[in-house]
C-alpha atoms as a PDB file:
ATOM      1  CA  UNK A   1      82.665  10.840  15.929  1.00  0.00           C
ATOM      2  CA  UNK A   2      81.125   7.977  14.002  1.00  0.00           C
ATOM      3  CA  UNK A   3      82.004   4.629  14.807  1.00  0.00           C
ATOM      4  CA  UNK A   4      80.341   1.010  13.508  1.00  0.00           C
ATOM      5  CA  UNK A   5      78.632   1.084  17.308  1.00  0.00           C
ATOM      6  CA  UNK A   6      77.120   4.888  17.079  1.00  0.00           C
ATOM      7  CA  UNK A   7      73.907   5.392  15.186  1.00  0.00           C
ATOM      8  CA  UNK A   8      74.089   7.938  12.556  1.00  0.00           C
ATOM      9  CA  UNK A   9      71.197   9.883  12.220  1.00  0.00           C
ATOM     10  CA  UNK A  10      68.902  10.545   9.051  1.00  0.00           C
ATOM     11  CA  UNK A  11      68.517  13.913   7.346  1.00  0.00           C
ATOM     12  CA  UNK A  12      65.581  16.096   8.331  1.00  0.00           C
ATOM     13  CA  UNK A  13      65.214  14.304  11.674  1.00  0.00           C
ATOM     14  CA  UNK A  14      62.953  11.916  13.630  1.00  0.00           C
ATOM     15  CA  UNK A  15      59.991  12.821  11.701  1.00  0.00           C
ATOM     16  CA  UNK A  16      61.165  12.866   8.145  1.00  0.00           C
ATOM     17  CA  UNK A  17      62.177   9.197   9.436  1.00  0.00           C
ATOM     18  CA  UNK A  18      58.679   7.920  10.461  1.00  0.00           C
ATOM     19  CA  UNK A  19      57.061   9.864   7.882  1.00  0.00           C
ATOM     20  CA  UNK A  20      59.139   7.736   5.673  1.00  0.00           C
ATOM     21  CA  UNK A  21      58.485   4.415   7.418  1.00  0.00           C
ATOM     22  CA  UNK A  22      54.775   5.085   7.326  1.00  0.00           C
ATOM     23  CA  UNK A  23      54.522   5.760   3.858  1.00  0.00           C
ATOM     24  CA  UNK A  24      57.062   4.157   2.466  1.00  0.00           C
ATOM     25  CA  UNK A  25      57.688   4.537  -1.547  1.00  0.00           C
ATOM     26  CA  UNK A  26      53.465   4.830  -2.381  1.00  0.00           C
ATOM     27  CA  UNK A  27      53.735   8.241  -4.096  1.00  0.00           C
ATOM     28  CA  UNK A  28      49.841   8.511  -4.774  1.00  0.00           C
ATOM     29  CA  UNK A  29      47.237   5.966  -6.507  1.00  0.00           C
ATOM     30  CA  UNK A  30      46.731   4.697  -9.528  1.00  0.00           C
ATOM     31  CA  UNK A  31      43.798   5.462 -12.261  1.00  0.00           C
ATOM     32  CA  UNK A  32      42.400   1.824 -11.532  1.00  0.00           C
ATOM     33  CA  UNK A  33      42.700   2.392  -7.912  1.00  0.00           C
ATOM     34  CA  UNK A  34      40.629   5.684  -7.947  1.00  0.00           C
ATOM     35  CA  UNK A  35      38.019   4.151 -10.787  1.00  0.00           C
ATOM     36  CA  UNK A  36      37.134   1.170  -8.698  1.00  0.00           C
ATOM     37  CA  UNK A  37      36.418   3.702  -5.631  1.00  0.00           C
ATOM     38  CA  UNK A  38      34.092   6.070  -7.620  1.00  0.00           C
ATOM     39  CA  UNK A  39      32.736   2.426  -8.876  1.00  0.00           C
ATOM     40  CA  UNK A  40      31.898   1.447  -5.532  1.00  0.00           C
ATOM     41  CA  UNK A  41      30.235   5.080  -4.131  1.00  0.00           C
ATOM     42  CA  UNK A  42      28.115   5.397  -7.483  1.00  0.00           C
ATOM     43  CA  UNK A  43      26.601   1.859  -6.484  1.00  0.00           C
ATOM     44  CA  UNK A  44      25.884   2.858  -2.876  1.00  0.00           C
ATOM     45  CA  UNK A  45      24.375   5.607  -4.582  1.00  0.00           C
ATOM     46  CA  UNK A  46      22.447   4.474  -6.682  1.00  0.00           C
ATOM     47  CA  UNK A  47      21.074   1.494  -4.238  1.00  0.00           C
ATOM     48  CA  UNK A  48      20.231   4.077  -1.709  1.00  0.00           C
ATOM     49  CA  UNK A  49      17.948   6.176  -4.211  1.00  0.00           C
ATOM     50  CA  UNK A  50      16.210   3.177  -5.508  1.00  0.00           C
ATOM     51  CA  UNK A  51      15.362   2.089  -2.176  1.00  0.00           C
ATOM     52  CA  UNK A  52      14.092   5.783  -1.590  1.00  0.00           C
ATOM     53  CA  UNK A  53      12.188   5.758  -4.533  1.00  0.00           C
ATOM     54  CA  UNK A  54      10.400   2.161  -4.031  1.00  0.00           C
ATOM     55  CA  UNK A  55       9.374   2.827  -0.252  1.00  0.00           C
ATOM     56  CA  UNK A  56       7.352   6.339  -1.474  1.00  0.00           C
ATOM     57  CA  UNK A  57       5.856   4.104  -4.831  1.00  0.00           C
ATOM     58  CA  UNK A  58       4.815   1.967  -1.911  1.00  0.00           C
ATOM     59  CA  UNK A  59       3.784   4.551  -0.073  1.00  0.00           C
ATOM     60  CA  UNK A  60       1.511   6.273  -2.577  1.00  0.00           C
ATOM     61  CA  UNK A  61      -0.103   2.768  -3.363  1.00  0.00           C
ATOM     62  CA  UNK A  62      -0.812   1.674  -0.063  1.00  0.00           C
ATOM     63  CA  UNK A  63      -2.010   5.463   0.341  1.00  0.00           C
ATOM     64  CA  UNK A  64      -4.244   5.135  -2.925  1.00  0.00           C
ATOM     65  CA  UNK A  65      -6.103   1.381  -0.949  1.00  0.00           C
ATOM     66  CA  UNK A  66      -6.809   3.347   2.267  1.00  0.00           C
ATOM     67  CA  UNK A  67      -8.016   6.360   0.505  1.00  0.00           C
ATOM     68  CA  UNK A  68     -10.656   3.701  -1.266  1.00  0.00           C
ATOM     69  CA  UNK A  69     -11.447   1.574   1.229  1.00  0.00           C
ATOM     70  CA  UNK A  70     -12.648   5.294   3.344  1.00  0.00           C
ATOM     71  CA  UNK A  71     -14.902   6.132   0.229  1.00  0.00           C
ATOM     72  CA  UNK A  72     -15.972   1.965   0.148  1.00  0.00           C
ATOM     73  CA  UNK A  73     -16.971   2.233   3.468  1.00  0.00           C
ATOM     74  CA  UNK A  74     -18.573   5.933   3.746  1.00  0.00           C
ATOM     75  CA  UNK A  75     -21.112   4.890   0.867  1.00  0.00           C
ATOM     76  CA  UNK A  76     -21.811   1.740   2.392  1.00  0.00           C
ATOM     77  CA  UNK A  77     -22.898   3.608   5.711  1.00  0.00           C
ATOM     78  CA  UNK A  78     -24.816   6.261   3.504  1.00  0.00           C
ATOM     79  CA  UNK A  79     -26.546   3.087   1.933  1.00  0.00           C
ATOM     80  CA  UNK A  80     -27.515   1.297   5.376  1.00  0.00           C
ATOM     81  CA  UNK A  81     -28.790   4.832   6.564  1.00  0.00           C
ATOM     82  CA  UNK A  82     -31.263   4.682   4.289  1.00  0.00           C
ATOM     83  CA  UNK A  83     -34.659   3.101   3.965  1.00  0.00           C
ATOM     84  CA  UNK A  84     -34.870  -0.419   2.003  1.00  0.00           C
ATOM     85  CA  UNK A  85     -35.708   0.683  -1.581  1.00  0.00           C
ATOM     86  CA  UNK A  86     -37.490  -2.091  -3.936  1.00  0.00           C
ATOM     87  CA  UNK A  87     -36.864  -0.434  -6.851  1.00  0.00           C
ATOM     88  CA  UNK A  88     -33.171   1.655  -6.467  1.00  0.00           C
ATOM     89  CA  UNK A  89     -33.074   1.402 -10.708  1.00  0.00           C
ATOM     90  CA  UNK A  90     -36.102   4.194 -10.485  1.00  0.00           C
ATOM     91  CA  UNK A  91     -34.783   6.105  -7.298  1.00  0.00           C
ATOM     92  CA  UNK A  92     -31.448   5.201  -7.052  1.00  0.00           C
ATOM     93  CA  UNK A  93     -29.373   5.271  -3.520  1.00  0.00           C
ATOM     94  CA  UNK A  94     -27.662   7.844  -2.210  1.00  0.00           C
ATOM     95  CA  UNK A  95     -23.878   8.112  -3.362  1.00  0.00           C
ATOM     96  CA  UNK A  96     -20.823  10.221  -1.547  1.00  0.00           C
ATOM     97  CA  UNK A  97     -19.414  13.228  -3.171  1.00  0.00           C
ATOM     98  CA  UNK A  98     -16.868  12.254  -5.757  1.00  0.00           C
ATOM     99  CA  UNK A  99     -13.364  12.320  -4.119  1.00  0.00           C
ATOM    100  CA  UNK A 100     -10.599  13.807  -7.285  1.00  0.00           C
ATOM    101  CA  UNK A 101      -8.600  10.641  -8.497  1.00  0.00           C
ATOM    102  CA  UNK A 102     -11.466   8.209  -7.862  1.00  0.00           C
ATOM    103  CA  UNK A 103     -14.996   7.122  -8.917  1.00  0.00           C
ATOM    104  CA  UNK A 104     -17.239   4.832  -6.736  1.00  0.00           C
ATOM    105  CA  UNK A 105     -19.971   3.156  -8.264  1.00  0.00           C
ATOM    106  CA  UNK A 106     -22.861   0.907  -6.809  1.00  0.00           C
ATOM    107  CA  UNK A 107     -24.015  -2.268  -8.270  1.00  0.00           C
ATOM    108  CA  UNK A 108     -27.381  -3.590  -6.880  1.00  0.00           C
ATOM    109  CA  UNK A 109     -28.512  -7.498  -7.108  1.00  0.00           C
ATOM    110  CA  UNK A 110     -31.872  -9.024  -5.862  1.00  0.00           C
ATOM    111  CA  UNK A 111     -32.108 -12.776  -4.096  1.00  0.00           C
ATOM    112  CA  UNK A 112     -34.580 -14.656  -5.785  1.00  0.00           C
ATOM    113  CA  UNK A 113     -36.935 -16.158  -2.815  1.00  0.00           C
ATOM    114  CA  UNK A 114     -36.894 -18.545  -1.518  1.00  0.00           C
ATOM    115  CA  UNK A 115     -33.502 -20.213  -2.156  1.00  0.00           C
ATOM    116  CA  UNK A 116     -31.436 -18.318  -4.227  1.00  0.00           C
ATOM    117  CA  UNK A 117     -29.009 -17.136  -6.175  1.00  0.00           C
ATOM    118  CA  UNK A 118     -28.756 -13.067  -6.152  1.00  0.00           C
ATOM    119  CA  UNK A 119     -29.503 -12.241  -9.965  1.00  0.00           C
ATOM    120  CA  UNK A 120     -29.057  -8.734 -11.468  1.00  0.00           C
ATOM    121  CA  UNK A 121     -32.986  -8.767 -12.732  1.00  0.00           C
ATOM    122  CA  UNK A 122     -34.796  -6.395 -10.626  1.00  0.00           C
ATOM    123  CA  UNK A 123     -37.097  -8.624  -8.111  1.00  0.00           C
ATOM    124  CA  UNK A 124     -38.467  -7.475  -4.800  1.00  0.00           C
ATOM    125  CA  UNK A 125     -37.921 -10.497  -2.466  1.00  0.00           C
ATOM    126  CA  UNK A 126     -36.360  -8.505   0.673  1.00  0.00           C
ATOM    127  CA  UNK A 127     -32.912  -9.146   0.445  1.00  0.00           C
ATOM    128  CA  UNK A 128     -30.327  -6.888  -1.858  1.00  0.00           C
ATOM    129  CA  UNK A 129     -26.549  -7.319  -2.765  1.00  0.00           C
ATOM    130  CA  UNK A 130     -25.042  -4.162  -2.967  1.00  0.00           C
ATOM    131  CA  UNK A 131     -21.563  -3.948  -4.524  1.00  0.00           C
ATOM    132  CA  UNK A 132     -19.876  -1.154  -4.202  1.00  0.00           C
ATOM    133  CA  UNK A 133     -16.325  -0.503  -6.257  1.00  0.00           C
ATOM    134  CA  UNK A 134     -13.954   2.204  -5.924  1.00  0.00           C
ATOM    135  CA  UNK A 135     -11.575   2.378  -8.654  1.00  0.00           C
ATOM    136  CA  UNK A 136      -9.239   5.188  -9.697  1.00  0.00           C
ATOM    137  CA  UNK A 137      -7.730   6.386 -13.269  1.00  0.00           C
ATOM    138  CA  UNK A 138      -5.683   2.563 -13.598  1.00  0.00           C
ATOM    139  CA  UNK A 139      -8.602   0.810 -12.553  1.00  0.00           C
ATOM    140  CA  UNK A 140     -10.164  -1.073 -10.103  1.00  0.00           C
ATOM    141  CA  UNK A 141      -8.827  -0.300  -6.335  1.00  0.00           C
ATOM    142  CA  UNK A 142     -11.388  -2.035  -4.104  1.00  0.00           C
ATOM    143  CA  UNK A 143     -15.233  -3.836  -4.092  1.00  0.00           C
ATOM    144  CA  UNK A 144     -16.992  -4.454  -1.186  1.00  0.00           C
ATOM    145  CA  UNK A 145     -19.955  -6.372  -0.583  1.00  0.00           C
ATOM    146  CA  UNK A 146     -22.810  -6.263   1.700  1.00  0.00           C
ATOM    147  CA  UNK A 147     -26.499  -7.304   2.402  1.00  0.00           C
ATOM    148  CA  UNK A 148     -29.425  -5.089   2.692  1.00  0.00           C
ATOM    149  CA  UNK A 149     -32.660  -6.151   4.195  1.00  0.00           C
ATOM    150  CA  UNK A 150     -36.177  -5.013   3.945  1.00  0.00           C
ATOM    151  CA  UNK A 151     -37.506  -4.647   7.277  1.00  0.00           C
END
């Protein structure tokens, strides 16, 4: 019996009903639709491997400065170890075994007596300069500076 008051009820049941309802006519998207997605992951992609690859760049610099400034500071301790030489052009002082990657070199200036400057010709007045630079196959890395006294 079907009347104008009686609900008639949809083929395939309550669930072919909501199913409809839910999804309504969309039948699958469109090329633009799915372009636009793969659009979006490839850029959070990408972003996330260049941010991967600029933290270890930074990384292997900031590695490169410690790993000098540990060679700056091991010669200058081998340096104030040692006895005041006069002359270090004739016997030179001692230098740290050579780390691979990097050179260190020392550069030695004398202070004129009794006011000054520090001059690279070889005087013996008491008082050195010592420079010491560690540098690595794109150059200079780190100089350090420090005094040596005769005593």
């Amino acid at each position: 019996m079907s009347g104008p008051g009686l609900a008639r009820r949809s083929a395939g049941g309550p669930m072919a009903a909501l199913r409809r309802r839910l999804h309504g006519d969309q039948r699958g998207f469109s090329l633009p639709e799915e372009l636009v997605s793969l659009v979006v992951l490839a850029s959070a992609v990408g972003l996330v491997i260049a941010g991967i690859y600029l933290g270890s760049v930074g990384v292997r610099q900031k590695g490169g400065r410690v790993n000098a400034a540990v060679l700056a500071q091991s010669q200058l301790e081998l340096i104030a170890d040692t006895t005041y030489r006069a002359n270090p052009t004739t016997v030179p002082y001692p230098t740290v075994e050579p780390v691979a990657g990097f050179s260190v070199s020392t550069q030695v200036e004398y202070w004129t007596a009794p006011n000054g400057p520090f001059t690279g010709t070889l005087r013996n007045d008491g008082l050195q300069r010592l420079t010491v630079s560690v540098a690595d196959g794109a150059g200079e890395i780190l100089s350090v500076e420090e005094l040596k006294v005769n005593r």
